[in-house]
Protein backbone atom coordinates (compact mmCIF):
# COMPACT_ATOMS: atom_id res chain seq x y z
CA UNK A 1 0.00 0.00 0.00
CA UNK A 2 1.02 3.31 -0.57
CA UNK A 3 -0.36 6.85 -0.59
CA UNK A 4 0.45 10.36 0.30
CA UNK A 5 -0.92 12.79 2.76
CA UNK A 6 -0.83 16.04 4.60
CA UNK A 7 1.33 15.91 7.96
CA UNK A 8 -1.28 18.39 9.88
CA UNK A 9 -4.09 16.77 8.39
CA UNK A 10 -2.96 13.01 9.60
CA UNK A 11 -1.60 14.76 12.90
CA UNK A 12 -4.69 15.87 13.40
CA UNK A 13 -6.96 12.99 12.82
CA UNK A 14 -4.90 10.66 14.75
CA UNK A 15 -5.56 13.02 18.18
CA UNK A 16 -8.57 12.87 17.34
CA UNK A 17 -9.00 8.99 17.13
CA UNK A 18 -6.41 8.53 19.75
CA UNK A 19 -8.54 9.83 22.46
CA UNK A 20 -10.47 6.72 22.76
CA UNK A 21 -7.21 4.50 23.34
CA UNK A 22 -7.18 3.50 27.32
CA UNK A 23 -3.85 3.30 29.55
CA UNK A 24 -4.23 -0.45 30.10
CA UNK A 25 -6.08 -1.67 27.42
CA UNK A 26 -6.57 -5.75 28.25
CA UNK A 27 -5.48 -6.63 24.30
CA UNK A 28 -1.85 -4.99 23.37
CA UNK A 29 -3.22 -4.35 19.81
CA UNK A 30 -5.75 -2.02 21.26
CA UNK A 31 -2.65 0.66 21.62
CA UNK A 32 -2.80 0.61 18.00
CA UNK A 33 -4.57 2.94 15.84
CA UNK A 34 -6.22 0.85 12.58
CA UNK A 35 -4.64 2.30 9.10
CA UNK A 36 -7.04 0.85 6.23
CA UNK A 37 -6.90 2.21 2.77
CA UNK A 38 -9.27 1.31 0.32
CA UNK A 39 -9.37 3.59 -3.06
CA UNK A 40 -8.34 7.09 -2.00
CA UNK A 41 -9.56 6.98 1.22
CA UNK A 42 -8.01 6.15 4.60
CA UNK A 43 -9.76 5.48 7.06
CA UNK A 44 -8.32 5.59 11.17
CA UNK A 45 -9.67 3.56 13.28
CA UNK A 46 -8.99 3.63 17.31
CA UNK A 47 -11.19 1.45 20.28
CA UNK A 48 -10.47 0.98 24.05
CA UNK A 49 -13.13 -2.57 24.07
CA UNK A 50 -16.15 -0.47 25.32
CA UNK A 51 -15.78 2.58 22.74
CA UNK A 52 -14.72 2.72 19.16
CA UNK A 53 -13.71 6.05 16.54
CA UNK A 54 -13.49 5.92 13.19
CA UNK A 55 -12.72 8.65 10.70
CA UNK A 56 -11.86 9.19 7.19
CA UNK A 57 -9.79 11.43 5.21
CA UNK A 58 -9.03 11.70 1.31
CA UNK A 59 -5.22 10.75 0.46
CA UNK A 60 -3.43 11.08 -2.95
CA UNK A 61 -1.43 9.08 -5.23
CA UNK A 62 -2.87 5.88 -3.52
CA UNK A 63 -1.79 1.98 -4.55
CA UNK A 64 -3.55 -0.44 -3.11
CA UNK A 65 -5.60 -1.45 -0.36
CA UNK A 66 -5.59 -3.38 2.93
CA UNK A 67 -5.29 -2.78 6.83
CA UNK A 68 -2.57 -2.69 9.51
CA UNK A 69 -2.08 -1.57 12.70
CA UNK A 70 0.02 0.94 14.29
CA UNK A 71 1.46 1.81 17.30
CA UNK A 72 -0.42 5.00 18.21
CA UNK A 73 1.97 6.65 20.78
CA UNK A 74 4.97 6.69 18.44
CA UNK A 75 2.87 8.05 15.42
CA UNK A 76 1.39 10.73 17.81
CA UNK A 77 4.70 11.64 19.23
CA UNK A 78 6.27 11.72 15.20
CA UNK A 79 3.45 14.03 13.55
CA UNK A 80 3.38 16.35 15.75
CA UNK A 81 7.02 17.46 15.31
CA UNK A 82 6.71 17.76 11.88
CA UNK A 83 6.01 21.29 10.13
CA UNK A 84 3.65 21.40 7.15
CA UNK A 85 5.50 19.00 5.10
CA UNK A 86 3.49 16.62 2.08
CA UNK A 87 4.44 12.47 3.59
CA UNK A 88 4.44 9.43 1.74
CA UNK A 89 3.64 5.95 2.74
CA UNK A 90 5.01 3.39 1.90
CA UNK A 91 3.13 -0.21 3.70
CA UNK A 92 4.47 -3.94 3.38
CA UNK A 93 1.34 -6.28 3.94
CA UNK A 94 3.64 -9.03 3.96
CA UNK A 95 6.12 -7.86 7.33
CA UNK A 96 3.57 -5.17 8.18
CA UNK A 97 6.53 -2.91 7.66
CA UNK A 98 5.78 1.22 7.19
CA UNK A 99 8.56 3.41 6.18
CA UNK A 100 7.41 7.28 6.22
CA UNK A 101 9.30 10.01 3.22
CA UNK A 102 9.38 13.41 4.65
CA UNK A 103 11.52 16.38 2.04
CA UNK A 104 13.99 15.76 4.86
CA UNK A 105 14.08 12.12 6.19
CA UNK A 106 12.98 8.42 6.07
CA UNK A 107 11.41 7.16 9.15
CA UNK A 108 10.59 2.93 9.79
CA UNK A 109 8.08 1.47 12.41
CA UNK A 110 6.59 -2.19 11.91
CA UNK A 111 2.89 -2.65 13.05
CA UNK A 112 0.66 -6.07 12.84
CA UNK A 113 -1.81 -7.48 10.91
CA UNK A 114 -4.93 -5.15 11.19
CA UNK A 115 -7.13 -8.47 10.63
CA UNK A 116 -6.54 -8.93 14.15
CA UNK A 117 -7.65 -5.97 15.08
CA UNK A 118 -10.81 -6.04 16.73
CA UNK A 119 -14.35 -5.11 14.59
CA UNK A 120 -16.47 -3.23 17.19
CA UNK A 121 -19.79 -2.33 15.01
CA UNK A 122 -23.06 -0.76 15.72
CA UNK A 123 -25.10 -4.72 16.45
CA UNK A 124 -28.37 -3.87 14.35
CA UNK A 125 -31.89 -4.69 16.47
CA UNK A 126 -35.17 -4.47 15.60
CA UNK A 127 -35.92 -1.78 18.41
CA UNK A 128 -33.32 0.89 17.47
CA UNK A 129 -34.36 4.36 16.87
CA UNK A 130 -32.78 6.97 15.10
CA UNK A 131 -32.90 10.75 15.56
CA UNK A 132 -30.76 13.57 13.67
CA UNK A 133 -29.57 16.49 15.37
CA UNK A 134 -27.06 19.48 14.71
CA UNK A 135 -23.61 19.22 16.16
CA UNK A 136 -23.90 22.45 17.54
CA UNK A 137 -26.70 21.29 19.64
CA UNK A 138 -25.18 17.93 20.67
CA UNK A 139 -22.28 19.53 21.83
CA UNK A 140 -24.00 22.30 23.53
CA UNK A 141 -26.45 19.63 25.48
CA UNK A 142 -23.12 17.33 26.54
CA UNK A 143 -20.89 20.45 28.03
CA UNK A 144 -24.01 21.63 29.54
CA UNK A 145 -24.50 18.39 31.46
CA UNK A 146 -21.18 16.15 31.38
CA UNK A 147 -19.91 18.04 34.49
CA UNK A 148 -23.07 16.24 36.62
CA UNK A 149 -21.52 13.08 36.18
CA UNK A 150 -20.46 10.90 38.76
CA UNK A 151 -17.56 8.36 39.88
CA UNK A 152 -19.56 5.56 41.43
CA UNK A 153 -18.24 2.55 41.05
CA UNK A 154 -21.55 0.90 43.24
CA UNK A 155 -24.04 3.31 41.07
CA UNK A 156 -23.25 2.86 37.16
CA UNK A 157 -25.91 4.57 35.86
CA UNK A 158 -24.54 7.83 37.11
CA UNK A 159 -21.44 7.96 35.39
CA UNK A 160 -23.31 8.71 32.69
CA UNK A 161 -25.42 11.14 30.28
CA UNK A 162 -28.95 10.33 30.45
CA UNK A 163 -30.92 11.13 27.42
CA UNK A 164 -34.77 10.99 27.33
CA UNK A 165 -36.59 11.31 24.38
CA UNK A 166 -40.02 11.81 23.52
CA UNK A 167 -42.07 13.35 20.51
CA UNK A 168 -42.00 16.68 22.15
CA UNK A 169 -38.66 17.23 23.15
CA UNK A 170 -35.40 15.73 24.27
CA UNK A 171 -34.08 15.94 27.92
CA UNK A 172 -30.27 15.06 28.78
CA UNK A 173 -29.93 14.75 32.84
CA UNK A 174 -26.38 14.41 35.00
CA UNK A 175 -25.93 13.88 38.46
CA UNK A 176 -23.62 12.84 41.23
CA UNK A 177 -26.29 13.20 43.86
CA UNK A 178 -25.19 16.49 45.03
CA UNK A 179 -26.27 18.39 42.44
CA UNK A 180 -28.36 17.58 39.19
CA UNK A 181 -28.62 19.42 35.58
CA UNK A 182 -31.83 19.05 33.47
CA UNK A 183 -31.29 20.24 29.87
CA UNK A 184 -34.09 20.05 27.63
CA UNK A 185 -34.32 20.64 23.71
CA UNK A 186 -37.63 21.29 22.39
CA UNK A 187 -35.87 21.04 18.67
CA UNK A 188 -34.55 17.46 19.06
CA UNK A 189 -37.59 15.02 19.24
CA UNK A 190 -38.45 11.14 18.48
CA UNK A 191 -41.10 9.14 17.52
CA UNK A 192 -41.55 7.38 20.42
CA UNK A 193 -40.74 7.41 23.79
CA UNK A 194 -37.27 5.77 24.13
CA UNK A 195 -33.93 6.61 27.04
CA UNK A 196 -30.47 5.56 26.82
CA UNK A 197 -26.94 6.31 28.90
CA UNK A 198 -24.13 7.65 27.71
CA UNK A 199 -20.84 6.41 29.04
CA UNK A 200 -19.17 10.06 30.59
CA UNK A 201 -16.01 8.85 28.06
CA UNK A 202 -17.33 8.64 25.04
CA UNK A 203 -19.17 12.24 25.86
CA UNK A 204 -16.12 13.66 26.73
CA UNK A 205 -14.68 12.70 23.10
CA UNK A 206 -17.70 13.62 21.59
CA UNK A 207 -17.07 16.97 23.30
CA UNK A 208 -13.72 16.92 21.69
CA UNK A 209 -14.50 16.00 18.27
CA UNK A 210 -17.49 17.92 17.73
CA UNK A 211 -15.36 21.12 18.50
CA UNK A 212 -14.24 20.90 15.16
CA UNK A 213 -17.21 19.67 13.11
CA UNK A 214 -20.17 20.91 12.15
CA UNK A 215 -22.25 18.16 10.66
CA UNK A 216 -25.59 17.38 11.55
CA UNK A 217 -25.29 14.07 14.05
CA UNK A 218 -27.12 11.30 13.48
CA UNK A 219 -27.67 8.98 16.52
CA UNK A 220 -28.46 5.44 16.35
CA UNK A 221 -29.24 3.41 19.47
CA UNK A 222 -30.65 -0.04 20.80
CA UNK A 223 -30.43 -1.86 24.23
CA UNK A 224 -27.05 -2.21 23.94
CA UNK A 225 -25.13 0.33 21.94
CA UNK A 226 -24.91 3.89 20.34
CA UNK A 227 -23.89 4.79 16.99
CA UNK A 228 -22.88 8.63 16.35
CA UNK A 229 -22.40 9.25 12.56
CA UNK A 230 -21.43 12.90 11.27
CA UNK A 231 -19.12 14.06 8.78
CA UNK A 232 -16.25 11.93 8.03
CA UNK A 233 -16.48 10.60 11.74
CA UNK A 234 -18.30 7.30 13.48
CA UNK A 235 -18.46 6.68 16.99
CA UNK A 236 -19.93 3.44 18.62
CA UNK A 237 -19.84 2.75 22.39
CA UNK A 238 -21.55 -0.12 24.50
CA UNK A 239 -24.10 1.71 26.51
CA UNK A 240 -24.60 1.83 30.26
CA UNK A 241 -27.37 -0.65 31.53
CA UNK A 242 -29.57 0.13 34.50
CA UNK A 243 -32.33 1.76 35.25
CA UNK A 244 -32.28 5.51 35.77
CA UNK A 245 -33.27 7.71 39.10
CA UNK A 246 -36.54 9.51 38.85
CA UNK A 247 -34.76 13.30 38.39
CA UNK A 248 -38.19 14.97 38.15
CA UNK A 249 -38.78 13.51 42.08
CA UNK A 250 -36.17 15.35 43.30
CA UNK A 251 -36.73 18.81 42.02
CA UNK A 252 -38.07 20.49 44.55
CA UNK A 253 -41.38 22.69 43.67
CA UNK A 254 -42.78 25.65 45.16
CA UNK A 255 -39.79 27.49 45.65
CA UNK A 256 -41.30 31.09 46.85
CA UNK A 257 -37.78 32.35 47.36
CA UNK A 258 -36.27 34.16 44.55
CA UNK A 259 -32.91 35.97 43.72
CA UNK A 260 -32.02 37.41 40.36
CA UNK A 261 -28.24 38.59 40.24
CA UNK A 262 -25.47 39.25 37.39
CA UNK A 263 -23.82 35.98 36.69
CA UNK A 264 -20.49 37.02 36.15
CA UNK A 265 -20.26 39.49 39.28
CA UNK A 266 -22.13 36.05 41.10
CA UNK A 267 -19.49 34.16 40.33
CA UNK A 268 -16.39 36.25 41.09
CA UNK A 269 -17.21 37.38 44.32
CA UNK A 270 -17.69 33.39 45.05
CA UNK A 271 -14.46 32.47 43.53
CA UNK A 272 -12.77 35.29 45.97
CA UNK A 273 -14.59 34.68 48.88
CA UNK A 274 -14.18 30.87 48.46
CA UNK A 275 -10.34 31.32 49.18
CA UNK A 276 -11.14 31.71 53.12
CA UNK A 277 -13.30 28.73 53.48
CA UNK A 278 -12.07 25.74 54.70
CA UNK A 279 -9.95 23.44 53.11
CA UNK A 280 -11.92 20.18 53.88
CA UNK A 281 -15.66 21.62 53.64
CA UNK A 282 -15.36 24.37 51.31
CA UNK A 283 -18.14 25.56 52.77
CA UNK A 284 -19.46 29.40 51.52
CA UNK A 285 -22.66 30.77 52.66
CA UNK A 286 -25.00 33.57 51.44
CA UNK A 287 -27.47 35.29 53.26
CA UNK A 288 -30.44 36.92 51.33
CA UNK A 289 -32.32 40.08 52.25
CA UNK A 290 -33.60 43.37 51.11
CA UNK A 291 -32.28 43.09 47.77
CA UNK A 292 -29.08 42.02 48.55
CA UNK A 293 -26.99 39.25 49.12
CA UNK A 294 -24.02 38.29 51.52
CA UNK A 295 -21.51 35.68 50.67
CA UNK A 296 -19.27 34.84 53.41
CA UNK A 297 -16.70 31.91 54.66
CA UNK A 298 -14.29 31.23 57.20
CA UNK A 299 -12.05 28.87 58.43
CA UNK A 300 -11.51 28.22 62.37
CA UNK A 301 -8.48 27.01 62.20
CA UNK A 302 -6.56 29.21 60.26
CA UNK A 303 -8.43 32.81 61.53
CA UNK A 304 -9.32 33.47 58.29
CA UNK A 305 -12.76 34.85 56.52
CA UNK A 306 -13.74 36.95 53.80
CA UNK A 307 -17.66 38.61 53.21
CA UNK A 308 -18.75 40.39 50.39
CA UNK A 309 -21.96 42.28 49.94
CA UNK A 310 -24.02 42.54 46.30
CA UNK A 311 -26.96 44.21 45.13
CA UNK A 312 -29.56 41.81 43.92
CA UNK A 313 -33.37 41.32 43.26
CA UNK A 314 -34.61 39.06 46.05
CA UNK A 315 -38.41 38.24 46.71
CA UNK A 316 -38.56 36.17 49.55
CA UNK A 317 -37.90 35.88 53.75
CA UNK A 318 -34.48 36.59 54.98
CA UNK A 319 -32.38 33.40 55.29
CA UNK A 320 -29.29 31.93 55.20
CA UNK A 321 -27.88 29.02 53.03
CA UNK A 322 -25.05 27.13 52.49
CA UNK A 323 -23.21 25.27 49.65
CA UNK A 324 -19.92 23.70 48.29
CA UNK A 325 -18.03 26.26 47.00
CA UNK A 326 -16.82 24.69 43.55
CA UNK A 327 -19.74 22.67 43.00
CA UNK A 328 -21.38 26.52 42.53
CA UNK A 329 -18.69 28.08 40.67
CA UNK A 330 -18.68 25.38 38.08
CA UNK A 331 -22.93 25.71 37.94
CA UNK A 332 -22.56 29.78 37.58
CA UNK A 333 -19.58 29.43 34.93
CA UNK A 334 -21.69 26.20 33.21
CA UNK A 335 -24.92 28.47 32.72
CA UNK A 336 -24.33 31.18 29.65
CA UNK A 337 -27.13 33.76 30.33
CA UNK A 338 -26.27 37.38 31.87
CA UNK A 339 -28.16 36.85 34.85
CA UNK A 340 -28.93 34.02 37.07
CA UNK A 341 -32.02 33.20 39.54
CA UNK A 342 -31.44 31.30 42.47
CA UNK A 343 -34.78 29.76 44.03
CA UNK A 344 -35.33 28.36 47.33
CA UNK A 345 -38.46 26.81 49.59
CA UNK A 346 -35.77 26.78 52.81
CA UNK A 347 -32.56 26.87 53.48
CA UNK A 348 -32.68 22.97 54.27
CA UNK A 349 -33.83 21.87 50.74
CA UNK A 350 -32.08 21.46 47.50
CA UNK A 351 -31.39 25.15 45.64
CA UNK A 352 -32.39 25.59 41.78
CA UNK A 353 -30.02 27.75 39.42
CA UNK A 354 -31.59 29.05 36.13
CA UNK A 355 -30.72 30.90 33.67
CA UNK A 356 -32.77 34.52 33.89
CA UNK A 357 -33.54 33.61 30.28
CA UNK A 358 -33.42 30.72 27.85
CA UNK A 359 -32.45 29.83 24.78
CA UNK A 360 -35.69 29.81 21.88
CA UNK A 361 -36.70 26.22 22.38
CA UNK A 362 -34.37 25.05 25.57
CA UNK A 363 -34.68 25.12 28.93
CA UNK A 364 -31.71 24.56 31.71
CA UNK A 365 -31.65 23.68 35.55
CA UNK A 366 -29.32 23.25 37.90
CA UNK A 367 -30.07 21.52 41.16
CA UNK A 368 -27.58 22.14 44.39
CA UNK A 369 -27.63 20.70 47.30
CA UNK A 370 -27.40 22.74 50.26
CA UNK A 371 -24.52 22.04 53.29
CA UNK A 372 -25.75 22.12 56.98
CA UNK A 373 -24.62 25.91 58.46
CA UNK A 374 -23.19 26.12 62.09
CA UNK A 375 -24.98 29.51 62.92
């Protein structure tokens, strides 16, 4: 096999793909990224056993076809030293031997037989549904919600994206039991009612990937699996199975309490005062009356404490609340909108976050669970 290519372009198509490839992958071949040509086009082709990638790029002056695999660390590592430079490729199918032509060099690395590699593909059933969104939107939903997800070994199914789709609408929900974000898309909708999981890794390269494309997706799923087509780029993953928490029963409702503040001057005056809480609790608590707002922290041990005082619009009795510091800084920076609401029943029950306005069609909440105060 032979063909020529772009250094940038390959460099960047094997980051992409190379994303996927795990730190102890349980077969050796799986640190390999999958080189198959077939006319002009190559494709790349990288798995970790749960998740695969696949993408495809145009090549030039190609000879023949076939597939072997390559180690992807010392390809990575090559490419991305190289300059703008045209390289050709030249493969043996017999020894599985690659020599590289730069205008400057000759470079050798032997790989296997990409026959062994293993096939991962979408398994067909008679159940799947299919839905087509924008990328912009997909991307949008998963950076909205992927930093809800949890690490719980003992709870699966919250390690992951939930997506629940109906005619009407499409809702994607993340949690790690301390705080929750519902994201719903009024744009995106199914025929039927149907709810999968999304493994938090392959989000986070879908999060990647979709950076730079913008396709419309289409998403293919069954019991098992997920297929994400768009562009030049597949990606299948094994799904999570389980059944998924009732995240409607733990909004709460009623919530007669109501702040409306600038996001941005929210969120910095957290950030500062959240350097004087303490280490282990990170505990920061506001106290909301007459149109204002006081965020304050200390820490006992080390005499230290910070308070700062902000205008706001607050309908609602005087109280006092308390929350994780960075669990609230990553909410405020998460939601987009110029101004925020905050609404509470009491100070012992769950807080919402909401953006003052929505998008045209979408709606976003953020749940937060509240810390017990000392005072």
């Amino acid at each position: 096999m032979k063909f020529q290519v772009s250094s940038t372009r390959l460099s960047n198509q094997l980051q992409a793909v190379s994303r996927v490839i795990g730190s102890k992958n349980s077969l050796p071949i799986l640190d390999d990224v999958l080189f198959s040509l077939e006319g002009n086009q190559l494709s790349l082709t990288a798995s970790d056993g749960e998740t695969t990638i696949r993408t495809k790029m145009e090549v030039e002056n190609a000879e023949g076809q076939g597939t072997v695999a390559f180690g992807a660390k010392i390809l990575l590592e090559t490419f991305k030293q190289f300059p703008e430079v045209p390289l050709q490729f030249s493969i043996d199918e017999q020894n599985f031997g690659m020599t590289i032509a730069s205008p400057n060099g000759e470079y050798s690395v032997v790989g296997v037989n990409g026959a062994e590699y293993p096939e991962i593909a979408f398994e067909s059933e008679a159940d799947s549904h299919v839905f087509t969104l924008s990328s912009e939107v997909l991307l949008d939903s998963i950076m909205k919600t992927i930093f809800c997800t949890a690490e719980d070994e003992l709870r699966p199914v919250m390690n992951g994206i939930y997506f629940d789709l109906t005619p009407e609408q499409a809702t994607l929900v993340a949690t790690d039991a301390h705080r929750l974000v519902r994201y719903t898309n009024k744009n995106v909708h199914l025929n039927e009612p149907a709810s999968f999981i999304l493994p938090k890794k392959p989000a986070m390269l879908l999060k990647n990937v979709l950076q730079k494309d913008e396709s419309d997706v289409e998403v293919r799923f069954g019991s098992r699996n997920v297929l994400f087509t768009f562009g030049s780029t597949m990606i299948v993953c094994r799904l999570i199975d389980g059944r998924y928490p009732n995240y409607n029963a733990v909004i709460p409702q009623n919530n007669s309490n109501i702040m409306t503040i600038d996001r941005l001057t929210f969120l910095a005056a957290c950030k500062r005062v959240a350097v004087f809480a303490n280490n282990s609790t990170a505990l920061i608590r506001l106290a909301l009356a007459d149109n204002s707002v006081t965020i304050s922290a200390q820490d006992i041990d080390f005499s230290t404490a910070a308070e700062e005082k902000l205008p706001c619009s607050y309908s609602g009795m005087p109280m006092a609340i308390g929350f994780k510091a960075p669990f609230l800084c990553e909410i405020l920076a998460t939601i987009e909108s110029d101004e925020v609401q905050l609404e509470l029943a009491d100070p012992a029950r769950a807080g919402l976050l909401l953006p003052a306005e929505n998008e045209e069609g979408e709606e976003l909440l953020m749940l937060l669970m509240p810390m017990l105060l000392s005072d």
